[in-house]
Protein backbone atom coordinates (compact mmCIF):
# COMPACT_ATOMS: atom_id res chain seq x y z
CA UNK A 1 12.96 -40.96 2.21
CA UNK A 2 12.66 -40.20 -1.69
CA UNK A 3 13.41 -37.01 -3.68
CA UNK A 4 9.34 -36.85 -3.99
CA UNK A 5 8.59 -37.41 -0.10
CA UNK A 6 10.60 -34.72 0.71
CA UNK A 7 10.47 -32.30 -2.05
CA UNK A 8 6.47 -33.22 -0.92
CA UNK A 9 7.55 -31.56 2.44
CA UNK A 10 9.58 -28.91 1.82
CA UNK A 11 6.07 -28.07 -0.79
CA UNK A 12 3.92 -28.82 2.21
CA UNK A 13 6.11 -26.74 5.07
CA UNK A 14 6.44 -23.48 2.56
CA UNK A 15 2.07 -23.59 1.69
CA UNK A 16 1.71 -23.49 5.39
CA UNK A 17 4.35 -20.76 5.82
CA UNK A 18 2.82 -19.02 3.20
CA UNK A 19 -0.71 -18.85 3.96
CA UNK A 20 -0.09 -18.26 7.93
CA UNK A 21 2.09 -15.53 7.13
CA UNK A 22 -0.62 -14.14 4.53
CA UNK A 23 -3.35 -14.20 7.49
CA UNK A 24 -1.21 -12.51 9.91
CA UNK A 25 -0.18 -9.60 7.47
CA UNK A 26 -4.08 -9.43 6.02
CA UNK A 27 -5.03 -9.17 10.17
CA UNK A 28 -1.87 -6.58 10.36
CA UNK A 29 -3.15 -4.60 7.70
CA UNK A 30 -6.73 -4.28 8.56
CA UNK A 31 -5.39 -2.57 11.60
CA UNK A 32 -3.30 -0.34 9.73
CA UNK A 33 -6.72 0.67 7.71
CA UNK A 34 -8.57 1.24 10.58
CA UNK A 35 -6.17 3.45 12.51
CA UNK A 36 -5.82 5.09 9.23
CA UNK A 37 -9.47 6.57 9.08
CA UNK A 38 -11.14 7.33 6.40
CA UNK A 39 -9.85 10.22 3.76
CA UNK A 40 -11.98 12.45 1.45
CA UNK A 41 -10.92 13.42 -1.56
CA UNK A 42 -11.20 17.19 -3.09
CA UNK A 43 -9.70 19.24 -5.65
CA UNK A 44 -6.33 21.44 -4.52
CA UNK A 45 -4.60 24.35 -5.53
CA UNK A 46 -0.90 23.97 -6.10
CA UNK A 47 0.12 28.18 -4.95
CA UNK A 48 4.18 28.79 -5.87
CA UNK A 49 4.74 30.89 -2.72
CA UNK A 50 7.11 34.44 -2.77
CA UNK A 51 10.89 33.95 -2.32
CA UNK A 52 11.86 33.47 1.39
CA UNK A 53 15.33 35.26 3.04
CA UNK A 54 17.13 32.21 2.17
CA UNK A 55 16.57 32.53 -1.80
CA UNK A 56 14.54 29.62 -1.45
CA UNK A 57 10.94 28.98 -3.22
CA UNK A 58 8.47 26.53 -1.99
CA UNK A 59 4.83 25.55 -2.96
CA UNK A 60 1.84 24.69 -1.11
CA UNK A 61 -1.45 23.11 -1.56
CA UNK A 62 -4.37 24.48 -0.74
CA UNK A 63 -8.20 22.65 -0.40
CA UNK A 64 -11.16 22.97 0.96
CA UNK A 65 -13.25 20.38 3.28
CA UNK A 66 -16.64 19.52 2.83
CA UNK A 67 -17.48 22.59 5.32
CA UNK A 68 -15.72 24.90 3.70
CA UNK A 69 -12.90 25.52 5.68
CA UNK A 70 -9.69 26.58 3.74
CA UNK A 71 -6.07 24.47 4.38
CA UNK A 72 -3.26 24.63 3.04
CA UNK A 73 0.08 22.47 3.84
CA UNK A 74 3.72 22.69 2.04
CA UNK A 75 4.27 20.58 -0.72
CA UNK A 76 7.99 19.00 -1.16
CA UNK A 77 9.30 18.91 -4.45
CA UNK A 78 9.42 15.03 -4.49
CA UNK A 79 5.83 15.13 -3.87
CA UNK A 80 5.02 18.27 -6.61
CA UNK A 81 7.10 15.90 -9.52
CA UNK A 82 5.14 12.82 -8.37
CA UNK A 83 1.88 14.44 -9.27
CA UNK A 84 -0.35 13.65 -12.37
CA UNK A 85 -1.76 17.05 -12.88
CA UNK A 86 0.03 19.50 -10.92
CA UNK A 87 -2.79 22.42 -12.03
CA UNK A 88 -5.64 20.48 -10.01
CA UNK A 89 -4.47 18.12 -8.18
CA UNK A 90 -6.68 15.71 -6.10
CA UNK A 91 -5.73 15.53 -2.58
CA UNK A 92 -7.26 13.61 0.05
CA UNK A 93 -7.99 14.78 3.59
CA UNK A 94 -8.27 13.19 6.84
CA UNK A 95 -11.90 13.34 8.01
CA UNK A 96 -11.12 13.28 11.24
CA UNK A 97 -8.26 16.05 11.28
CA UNK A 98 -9.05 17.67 8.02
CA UNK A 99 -5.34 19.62 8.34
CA UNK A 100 -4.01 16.17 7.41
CA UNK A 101 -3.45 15.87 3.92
CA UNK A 102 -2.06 13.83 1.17
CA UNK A 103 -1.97 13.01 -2.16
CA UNK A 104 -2.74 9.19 -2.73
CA UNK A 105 -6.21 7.84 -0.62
CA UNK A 106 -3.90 4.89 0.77
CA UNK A 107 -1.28 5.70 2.32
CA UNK A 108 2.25 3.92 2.23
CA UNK A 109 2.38 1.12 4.51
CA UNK A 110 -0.66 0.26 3.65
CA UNK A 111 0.52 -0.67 -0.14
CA UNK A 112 3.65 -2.49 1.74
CA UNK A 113 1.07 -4.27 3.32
CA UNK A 114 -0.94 -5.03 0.73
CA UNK A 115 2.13 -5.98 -1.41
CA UNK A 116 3.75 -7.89 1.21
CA UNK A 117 -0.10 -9.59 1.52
CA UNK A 118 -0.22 -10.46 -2.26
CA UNK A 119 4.04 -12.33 -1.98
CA UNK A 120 2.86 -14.45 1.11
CA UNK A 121 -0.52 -15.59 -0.33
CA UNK A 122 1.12 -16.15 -3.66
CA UNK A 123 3.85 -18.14 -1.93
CA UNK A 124 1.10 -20.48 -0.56
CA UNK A 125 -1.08 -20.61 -3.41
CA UNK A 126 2.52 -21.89 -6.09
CA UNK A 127 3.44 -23.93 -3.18
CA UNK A 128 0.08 -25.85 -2.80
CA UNK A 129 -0.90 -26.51 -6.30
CA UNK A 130 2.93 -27.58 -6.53
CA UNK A 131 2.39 -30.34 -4.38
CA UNK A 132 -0.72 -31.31 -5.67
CA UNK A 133 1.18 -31.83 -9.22
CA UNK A 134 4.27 -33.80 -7.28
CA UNK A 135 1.18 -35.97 -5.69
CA UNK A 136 -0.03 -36.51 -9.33
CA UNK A 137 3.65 -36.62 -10.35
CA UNK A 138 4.98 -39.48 -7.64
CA UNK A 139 1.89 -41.45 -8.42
CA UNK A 140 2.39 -42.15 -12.38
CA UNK A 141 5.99 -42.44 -11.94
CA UNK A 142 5.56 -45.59 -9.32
C-alpha cells in the first residue's frame, strides 16, 4: 500500500467520522430545541434591591408577559456585567412557565451543540474535498 492509498483512507475514514458524528449531534440538538420550548422576548427592568442583614446588595430583573403579569427573578453579577444595556435589558421568557427567564433566546447547550455541529460537519466537509484533491493528486503523479 502507497503513501496515497492510505493517506486516501485515513481521508476517507475521518469524512465518514465526520459527517456521522455531524448527523447525530444535528438529531441531538433538535431535541435539545424542542425540550427547550419556545421563549418570548420583552423588555426588563434591572431594580438594585435594599441592603440585606448580611451587608450584601443584589439586583433583580423584572418583566412583564404578554398578559401582563409582573416577574421578577435575581440577577447574578456575572450575568448583570454580561449584559449589553443594563438600563433595558431584553430578556426572554419561557412561554410555557413564564417565571423562567433569561437573557440570551438560546440557551447554552444549545450553542455547544450548535458549535460542536459546525467542528464535526467541518471535519467532513476538509476531509472529503481532501480526498477528492489526493484522487486528482495520485492520478497526475502516476
Amino acid at each position: 500500500m502507497d503513501p496515497h492509498d492510505l493517506l486516501g483512507l485515513v481521508f476517507e475514514v475521518f469524512t465518514w467520522i465526520g459527517f456521522g458524528s455531524a448527523v447525530v449531534v444535528l438529531l441531538v440538538m433538535l431535541i435539545a430545541r424542542a425540550a427547550d420550548g419556545s421563549w418570548v422576548e420583552t423588555h426588563g427592568v434591572i431594580v438594585d434591591l435594599p441592603d440585606d442583614a448580611d451587608g450584601g446588595q443584589g439586583r433583580e430583573v423584572r418583566w412583564m408577559t404578554e398578559a401582563a403579569e409582573l416577574y421578577s427573578r435575581p440577577v447574578t453579577d456575572a450575568e448583570f456585567d454580561a449584559l449589553r444595556d443594563p438600563e433595558e435589558p431584553n430578556v426572554f421568557y419561557a412561554r410555557r412557565e413564564p417565571s423562567r427567564a433569561r437573557f440570551r433566546r438560546t440557551a447554552d447547550h444549545t450553542r455547544a451543540l450548535r458549535l460542536l455541529f459546525g467542528v464535526t460537519f467541518g471535519i467532513g466537509v476538509v476531509c472529503s474535498i481532501a480526498s477528492i484533491v489526493l484522487l486528482f493528486v495520485a492520478d497526475t503523479g502516476a
